[in-house]
C-alpha atoms as a PDB file:
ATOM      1  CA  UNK A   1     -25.384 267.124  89.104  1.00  0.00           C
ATOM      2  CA  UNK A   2     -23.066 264.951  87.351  1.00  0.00           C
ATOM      3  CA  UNK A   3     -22.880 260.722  87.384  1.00  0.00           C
ATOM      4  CA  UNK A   4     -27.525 261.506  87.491  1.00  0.00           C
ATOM      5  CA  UNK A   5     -28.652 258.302  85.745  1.00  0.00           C
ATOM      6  CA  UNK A   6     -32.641 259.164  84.536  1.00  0.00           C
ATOM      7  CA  UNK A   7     -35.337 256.385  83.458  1.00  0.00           C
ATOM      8  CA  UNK A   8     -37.858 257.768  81.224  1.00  0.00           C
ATOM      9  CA  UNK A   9     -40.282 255.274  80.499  1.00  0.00           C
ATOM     10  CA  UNK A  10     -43.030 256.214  77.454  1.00  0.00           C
ATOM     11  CA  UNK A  11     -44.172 253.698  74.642  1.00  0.00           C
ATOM     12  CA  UNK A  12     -44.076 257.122  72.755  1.00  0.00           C
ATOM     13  CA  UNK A  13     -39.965 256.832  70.928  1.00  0.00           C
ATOM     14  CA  UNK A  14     -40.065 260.428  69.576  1.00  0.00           C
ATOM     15  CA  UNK A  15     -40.970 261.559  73.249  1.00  0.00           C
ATOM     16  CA  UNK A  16     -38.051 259.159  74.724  1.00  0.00           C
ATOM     17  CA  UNK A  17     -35.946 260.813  72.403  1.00  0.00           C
ATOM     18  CA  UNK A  18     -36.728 264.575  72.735  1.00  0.00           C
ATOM     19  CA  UNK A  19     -36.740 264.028  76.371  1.00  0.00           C
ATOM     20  CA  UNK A  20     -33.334 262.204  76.275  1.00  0.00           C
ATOM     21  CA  UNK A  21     -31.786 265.047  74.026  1.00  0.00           C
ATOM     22  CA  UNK A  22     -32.662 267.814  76.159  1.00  0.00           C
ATOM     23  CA  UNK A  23     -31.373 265.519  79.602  1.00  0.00           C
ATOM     24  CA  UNK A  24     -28.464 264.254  77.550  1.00  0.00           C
ATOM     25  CA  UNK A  25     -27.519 268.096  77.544  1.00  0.00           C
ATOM     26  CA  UNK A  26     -27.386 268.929  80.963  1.00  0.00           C
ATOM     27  CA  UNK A  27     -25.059 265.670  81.355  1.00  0.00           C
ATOM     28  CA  UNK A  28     -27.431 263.611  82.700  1.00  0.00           C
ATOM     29  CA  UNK A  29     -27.501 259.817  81.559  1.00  0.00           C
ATOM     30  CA  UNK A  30     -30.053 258.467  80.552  1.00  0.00           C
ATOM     31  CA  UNK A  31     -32.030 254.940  80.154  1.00  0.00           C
ATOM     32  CA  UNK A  32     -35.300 254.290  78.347  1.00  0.00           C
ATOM     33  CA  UNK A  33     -38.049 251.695  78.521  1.00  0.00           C
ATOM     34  CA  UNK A  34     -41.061 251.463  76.633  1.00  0.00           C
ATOM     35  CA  UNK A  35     -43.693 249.353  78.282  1.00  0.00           C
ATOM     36  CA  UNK A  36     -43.917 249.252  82.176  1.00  0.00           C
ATOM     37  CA  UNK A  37     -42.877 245.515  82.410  1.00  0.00           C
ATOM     38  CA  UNK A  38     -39.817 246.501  81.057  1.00  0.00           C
ATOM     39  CA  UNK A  39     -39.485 249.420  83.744  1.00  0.00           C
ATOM     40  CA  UNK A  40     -39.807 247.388  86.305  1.00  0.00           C
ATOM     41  CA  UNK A  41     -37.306 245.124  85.366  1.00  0.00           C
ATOM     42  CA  UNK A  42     -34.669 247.807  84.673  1.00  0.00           C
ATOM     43  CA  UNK A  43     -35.430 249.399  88.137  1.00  0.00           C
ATOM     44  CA  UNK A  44     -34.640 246.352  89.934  1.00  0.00           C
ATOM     45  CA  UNK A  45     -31.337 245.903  88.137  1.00  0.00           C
ATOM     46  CA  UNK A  46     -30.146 249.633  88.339  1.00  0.00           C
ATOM     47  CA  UNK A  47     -30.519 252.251  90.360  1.00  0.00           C
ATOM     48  CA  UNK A  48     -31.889 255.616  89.510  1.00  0.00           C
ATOM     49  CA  UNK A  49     -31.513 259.313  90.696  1.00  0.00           C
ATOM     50  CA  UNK A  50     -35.107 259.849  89.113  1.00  0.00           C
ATOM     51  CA  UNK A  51     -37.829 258.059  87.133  1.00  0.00           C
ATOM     52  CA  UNK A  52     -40.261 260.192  84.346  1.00  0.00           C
ATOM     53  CA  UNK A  53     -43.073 258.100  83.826  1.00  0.00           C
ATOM     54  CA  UNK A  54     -45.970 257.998  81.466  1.00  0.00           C
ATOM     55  CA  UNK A  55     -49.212 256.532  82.828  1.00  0.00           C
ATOM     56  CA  UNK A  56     -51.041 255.169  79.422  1.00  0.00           C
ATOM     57  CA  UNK A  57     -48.507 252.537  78.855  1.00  0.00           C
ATOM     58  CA  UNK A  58     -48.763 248.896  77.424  1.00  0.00           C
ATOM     59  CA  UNK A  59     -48.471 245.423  79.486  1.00  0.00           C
ATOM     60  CA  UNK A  60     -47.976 247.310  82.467  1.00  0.00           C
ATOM     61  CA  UNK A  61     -49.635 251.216  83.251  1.00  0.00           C
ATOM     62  CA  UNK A  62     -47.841 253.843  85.195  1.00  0.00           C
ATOM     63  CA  UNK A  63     -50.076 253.206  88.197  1.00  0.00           C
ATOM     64  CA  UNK A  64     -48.802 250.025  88.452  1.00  0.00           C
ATOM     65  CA  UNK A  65     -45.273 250.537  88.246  1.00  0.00           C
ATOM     66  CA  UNK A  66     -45.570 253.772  90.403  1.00  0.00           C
ATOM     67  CA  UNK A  67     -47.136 251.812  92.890  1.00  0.00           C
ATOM     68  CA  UNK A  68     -44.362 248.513  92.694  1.00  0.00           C
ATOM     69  CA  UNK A  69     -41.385 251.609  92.883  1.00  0.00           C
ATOM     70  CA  UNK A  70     -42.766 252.843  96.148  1.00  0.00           C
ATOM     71  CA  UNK A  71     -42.761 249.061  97.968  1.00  0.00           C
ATOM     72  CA  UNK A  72     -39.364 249.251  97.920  1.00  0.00           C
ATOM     73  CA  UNK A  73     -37.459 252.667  96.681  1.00  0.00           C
ATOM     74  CA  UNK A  74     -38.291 256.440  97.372  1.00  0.00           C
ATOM     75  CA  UNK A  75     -36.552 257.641  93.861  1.00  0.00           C
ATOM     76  CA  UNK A  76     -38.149 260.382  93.020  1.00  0.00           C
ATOM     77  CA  UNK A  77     -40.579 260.035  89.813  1.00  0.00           C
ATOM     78  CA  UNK A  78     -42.189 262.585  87.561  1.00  0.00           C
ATOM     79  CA  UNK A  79     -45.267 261.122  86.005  1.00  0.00           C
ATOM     80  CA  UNK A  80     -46.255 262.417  82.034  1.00  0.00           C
ATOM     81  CA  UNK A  81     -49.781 261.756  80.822  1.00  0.00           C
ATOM     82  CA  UNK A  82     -52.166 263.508  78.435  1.00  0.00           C
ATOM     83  CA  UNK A  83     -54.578 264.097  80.807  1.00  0.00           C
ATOM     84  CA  UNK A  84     -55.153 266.349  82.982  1.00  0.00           C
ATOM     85  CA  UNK A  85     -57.959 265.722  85.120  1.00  0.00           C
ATOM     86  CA  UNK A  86     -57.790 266.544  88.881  1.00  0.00           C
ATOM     87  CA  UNK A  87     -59.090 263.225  90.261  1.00  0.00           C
ATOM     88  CA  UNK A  88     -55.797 261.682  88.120  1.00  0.00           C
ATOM     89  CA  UNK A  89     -53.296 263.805  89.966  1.00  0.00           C
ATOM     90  CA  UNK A  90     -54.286 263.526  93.366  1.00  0.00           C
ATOM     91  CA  UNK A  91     -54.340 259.509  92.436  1.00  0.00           C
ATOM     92  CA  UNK A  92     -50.918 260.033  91.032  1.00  0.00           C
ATOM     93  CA  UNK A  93     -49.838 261.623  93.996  1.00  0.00           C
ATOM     94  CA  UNK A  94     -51.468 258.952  96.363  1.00  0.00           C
ATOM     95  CA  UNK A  95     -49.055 256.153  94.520  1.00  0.00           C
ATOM     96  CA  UNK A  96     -45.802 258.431  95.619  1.00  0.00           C
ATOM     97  CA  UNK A  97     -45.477 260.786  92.583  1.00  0.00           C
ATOM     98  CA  UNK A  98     -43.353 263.791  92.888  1.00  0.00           C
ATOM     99  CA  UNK A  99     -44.563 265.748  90.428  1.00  0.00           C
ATOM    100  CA  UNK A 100     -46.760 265.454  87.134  1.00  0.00           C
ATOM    101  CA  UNK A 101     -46.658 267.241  83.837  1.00  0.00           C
ATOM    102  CA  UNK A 102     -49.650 267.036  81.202  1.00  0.00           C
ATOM    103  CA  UNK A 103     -48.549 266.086  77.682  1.00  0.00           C
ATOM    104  CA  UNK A 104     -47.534 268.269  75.664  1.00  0.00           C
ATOM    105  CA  UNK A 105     -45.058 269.748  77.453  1.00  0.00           C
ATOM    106  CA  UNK A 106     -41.911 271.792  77.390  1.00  0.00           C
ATOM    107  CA  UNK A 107     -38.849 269.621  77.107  1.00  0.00           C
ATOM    108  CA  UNK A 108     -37.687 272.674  78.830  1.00  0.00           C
ATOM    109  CA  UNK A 109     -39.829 272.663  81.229  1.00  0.00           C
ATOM    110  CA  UNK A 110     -39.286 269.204  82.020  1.00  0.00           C
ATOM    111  CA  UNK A 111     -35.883 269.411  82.831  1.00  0.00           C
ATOM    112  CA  UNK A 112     -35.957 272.769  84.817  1.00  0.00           C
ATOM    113  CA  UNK A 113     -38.579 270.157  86.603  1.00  0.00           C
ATOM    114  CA  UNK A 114     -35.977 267.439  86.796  1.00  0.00           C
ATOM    115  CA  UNK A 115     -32.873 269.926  87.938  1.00  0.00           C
ATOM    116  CA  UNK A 116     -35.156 271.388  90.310  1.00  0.00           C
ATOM    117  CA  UNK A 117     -36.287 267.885  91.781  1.00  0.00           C
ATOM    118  CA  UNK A 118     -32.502 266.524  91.790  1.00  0.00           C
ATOM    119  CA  UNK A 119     -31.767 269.365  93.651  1.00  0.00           C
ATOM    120  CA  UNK A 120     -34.664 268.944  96.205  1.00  0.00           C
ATOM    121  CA  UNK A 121     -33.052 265.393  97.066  1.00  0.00           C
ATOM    122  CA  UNK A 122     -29.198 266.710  96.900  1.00  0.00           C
ATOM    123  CA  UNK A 123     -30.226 269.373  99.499  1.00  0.00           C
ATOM    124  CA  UNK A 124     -32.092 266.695 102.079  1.00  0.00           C
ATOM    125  CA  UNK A 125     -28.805 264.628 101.791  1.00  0.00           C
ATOM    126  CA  UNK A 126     -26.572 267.254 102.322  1.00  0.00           C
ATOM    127  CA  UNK A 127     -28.711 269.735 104.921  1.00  0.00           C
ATOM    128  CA  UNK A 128     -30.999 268.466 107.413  1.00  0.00           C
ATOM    129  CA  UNK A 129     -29.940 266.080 110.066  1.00  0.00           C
ATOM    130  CA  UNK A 130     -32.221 267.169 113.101  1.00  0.00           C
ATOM    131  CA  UNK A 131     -33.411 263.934 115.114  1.00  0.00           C
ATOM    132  CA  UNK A 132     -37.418 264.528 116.048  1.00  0.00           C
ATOM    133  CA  UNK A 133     -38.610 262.946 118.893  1.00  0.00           C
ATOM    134  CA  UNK A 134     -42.012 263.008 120.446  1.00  0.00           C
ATOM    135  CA  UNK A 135     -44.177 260.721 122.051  1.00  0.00           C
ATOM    136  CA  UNK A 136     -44.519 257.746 119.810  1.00  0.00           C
ATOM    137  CA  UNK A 137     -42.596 259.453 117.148  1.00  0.00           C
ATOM    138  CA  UNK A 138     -39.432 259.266 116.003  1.00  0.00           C
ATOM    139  CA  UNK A 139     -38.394 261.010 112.542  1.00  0.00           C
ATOM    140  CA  UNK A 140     -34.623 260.639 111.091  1.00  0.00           C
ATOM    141  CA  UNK A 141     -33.848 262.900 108.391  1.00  0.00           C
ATOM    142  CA  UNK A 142     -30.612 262.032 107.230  1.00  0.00           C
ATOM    143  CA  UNK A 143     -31.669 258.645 107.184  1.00  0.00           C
ATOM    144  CA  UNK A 144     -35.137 259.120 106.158  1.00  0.00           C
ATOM    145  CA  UNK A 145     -36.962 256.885 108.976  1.00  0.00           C
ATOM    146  CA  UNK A 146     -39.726 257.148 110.680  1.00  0.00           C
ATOM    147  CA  UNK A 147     -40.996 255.381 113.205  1.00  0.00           C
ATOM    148  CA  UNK A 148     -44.150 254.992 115.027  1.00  0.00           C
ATOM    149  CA  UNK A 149     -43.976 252.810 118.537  1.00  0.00           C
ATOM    150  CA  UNK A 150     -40.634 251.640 117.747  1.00  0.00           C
ATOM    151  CA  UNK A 151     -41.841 250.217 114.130  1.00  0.00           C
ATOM    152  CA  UNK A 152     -40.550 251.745 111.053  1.00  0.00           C
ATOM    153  CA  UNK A 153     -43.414 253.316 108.785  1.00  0.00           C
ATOM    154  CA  UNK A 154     -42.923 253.420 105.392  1.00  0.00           C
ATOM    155  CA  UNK A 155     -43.213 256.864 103.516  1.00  0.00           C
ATOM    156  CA  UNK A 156     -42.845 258.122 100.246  1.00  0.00           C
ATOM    157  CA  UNK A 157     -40.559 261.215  99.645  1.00  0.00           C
ATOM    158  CA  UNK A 158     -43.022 263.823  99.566  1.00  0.00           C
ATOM    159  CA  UNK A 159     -44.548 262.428 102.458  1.00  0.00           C
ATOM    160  CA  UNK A 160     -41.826 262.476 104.742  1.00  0.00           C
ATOM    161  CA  UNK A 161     -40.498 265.844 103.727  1.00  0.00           C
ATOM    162  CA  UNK A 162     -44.176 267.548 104.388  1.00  0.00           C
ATOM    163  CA  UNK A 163     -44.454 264.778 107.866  1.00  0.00           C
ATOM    164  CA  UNK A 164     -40.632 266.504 108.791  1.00  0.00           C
ATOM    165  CA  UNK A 165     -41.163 270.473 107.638  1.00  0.00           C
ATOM    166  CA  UNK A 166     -44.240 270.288 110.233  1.00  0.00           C
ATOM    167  CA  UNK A 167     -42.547 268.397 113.135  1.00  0.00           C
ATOM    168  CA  UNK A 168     -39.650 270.752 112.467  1.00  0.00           C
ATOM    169  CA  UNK A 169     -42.120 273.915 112.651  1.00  0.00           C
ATOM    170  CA  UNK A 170     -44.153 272.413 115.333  1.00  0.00           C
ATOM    171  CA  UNK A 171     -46.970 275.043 116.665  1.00  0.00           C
ATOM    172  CA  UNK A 172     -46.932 276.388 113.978  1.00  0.00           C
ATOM    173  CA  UNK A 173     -50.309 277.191 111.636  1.00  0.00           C
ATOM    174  CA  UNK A 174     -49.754 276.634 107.948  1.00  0.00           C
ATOM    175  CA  UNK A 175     -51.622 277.550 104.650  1.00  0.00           C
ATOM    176  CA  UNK A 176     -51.430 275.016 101.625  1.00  0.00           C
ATOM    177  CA  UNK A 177     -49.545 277.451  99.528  1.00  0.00           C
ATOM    178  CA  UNK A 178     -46.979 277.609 102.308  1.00  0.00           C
ATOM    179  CA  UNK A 179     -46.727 274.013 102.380  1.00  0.00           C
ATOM    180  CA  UNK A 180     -46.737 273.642  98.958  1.00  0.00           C
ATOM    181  CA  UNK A 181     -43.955 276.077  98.750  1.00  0.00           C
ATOM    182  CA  UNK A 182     -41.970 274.990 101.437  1.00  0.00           C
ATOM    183  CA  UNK A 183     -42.346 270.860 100.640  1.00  0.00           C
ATOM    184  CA  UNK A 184     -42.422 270.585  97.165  1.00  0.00           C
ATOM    185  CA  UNK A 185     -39.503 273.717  97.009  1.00  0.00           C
ATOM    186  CA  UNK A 186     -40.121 275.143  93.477  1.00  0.00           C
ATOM    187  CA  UNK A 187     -43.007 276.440  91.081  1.00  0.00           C
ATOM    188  CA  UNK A 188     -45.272 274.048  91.738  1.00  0.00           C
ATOM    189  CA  UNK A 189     -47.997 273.660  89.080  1.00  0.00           C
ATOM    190  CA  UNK A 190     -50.630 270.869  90.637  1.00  0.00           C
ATOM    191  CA  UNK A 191     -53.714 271.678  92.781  1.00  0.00           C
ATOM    192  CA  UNK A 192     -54.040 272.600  96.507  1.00  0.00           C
ATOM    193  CA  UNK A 193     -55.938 269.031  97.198  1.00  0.00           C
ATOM    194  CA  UNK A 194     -52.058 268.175  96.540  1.00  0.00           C
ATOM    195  CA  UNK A 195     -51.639 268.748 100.234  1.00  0.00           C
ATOM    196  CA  UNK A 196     -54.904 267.300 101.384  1.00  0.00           C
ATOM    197  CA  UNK A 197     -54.028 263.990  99.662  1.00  0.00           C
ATOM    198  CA  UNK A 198     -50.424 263.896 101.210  1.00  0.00           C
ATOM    199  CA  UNK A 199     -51.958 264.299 104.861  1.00  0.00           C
ATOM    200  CA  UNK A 200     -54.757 262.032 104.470  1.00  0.00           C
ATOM    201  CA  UNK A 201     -52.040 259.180 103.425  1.00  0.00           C
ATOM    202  CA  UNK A 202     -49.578 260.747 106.133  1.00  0.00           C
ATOM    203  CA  UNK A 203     -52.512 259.780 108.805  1.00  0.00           C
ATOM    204  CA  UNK A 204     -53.345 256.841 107.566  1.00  0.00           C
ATOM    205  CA  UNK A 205     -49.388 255.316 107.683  1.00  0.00           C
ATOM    206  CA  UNK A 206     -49.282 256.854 110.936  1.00  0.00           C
ATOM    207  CA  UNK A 207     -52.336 254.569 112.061  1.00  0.00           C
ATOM    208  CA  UNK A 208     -53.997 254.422 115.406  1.00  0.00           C
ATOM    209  CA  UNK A 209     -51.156 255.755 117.444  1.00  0.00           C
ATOM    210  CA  UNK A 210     -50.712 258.793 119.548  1.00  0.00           C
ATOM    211  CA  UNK A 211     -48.474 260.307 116.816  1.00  0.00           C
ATOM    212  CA  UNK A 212     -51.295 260.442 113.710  1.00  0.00           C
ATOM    213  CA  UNK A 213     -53.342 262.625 116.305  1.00  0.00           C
ATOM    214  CA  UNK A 214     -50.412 265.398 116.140  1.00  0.00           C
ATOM    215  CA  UNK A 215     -51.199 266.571 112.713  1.00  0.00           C
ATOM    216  CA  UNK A 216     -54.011 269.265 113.050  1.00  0.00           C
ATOM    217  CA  UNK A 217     -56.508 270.263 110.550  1.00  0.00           C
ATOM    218  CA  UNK A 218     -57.242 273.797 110.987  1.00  0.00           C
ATOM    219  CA  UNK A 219     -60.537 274.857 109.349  1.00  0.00           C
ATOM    220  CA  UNK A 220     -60.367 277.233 106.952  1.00  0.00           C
ATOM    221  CA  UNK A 221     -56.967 278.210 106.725  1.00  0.00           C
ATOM    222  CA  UNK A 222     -54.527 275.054 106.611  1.00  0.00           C
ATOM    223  CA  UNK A 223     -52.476 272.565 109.316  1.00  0.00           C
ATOM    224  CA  UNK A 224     -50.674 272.030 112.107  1.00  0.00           C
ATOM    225  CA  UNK A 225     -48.217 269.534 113.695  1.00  0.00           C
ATOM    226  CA  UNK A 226     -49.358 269.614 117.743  1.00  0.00           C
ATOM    227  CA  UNK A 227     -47.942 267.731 120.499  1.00  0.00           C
ATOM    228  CA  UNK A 228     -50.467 267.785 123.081  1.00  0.00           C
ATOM    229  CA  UNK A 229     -48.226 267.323 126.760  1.00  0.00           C
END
């Protein structure tokens, strides 16, 4: 995982700099920005592998610049804060976070997250390349499109990995461990809701067409992706 450039973006400098020690290690580079103005500006003049984000920050919060990133990138971002209520992550995860890690953490932990996410994205790249079709739906792995009706709907990563692993496994019934497991690929530590959040959103991007109808809610025990003939 060489030539990896990370953003970590924290008004916090003795967290930018433990976190930059312990990345600097595993031969990552690394950038740093304090406020999320300045974020924003760095992430339209370079591009990053991966973004670790704090939420509480000055000019600009981490909602905000979560929510600019996913207009027009799907790099994957890792969002820090110090707190650790439920109705933040699911938020968090609504904007197009990838993960989330409550302050304080492990600077080992943190990059085992990292690794494990770089690796997540490596693998997509490099493995599937499956064309989906169904009736109003078209999903492109290897170039991460999908399309509803002909028009391209925009999705963020986690989204279109848990919209694909279903399509992929169509018929099948799934729990949200499983999906958990399966879509987010490592030790996950956020809530169940997790899932919930990332197929309300996957509905509502779908919209009114055939295609938002094929992911199933099955009561008491999880979902399913359905193509009705």
């Amino acid at each position: 995982m060489h030539n990896i450039r990370i953003l970590v973006v924290d008004d916090e400098k003795r967290i930018v700099d433990l976190v930059r020690l312990y990345l600097e290690k595993e031969g990552f580079a690394v950038d740093e920005a304090f406020n999320g103005e300045q974020a924003l500006d760095m992430m339209s003049k370079t591009s990053y592998d991966l973004i670790i984000l704090d939420l509480m920050l000055p000019v600009v919060d981490g909602w905000t610049v979560c929510k600019e990133l996913r207009k027009k990138y799907d790099t994957p971002v890792i969002m820090l804060t110090a707190r650790g209520e439920e109705f933040d992550k699911v938020l968090g995860f609504e904007l197009g976070a990838d993960d989330y890690v409550v302050k304080p953490f492990s600077p080992r932990e943190l990059t085992a997250r990292v690794k494990a996410l770089l690796r997540r994205m490596v693998s997509k790249d490099d493995g599937e390349t499956d064309v989906l079709v169904f009736p109003n739906l078209f999903i492109d792995p290897a170039a991460r499109v999908v399309k509803v009706d002909d028009k391209e709907v925009t999705l963020t990563p986690k989204e279109f990995d848990l919209l694909y692993f279903m399509a992929k496994n169509k018929d099948r019934v799934f729990n949200r461990e499983k999906l958990l497991e399966e879509v987010w690929g490592y030790d996950f530590y956020g809530s169940l809701r997790t899932v919930d959040t990332h197929i309300k959103q996957l509905r509502e991007k779908l919209g009114r067409s055939r295609a938002a109808s094929y992911i199933n809610t099955i009561w008491g025990i999880g979902y399913k992706f359905e193509v009705e003939e």
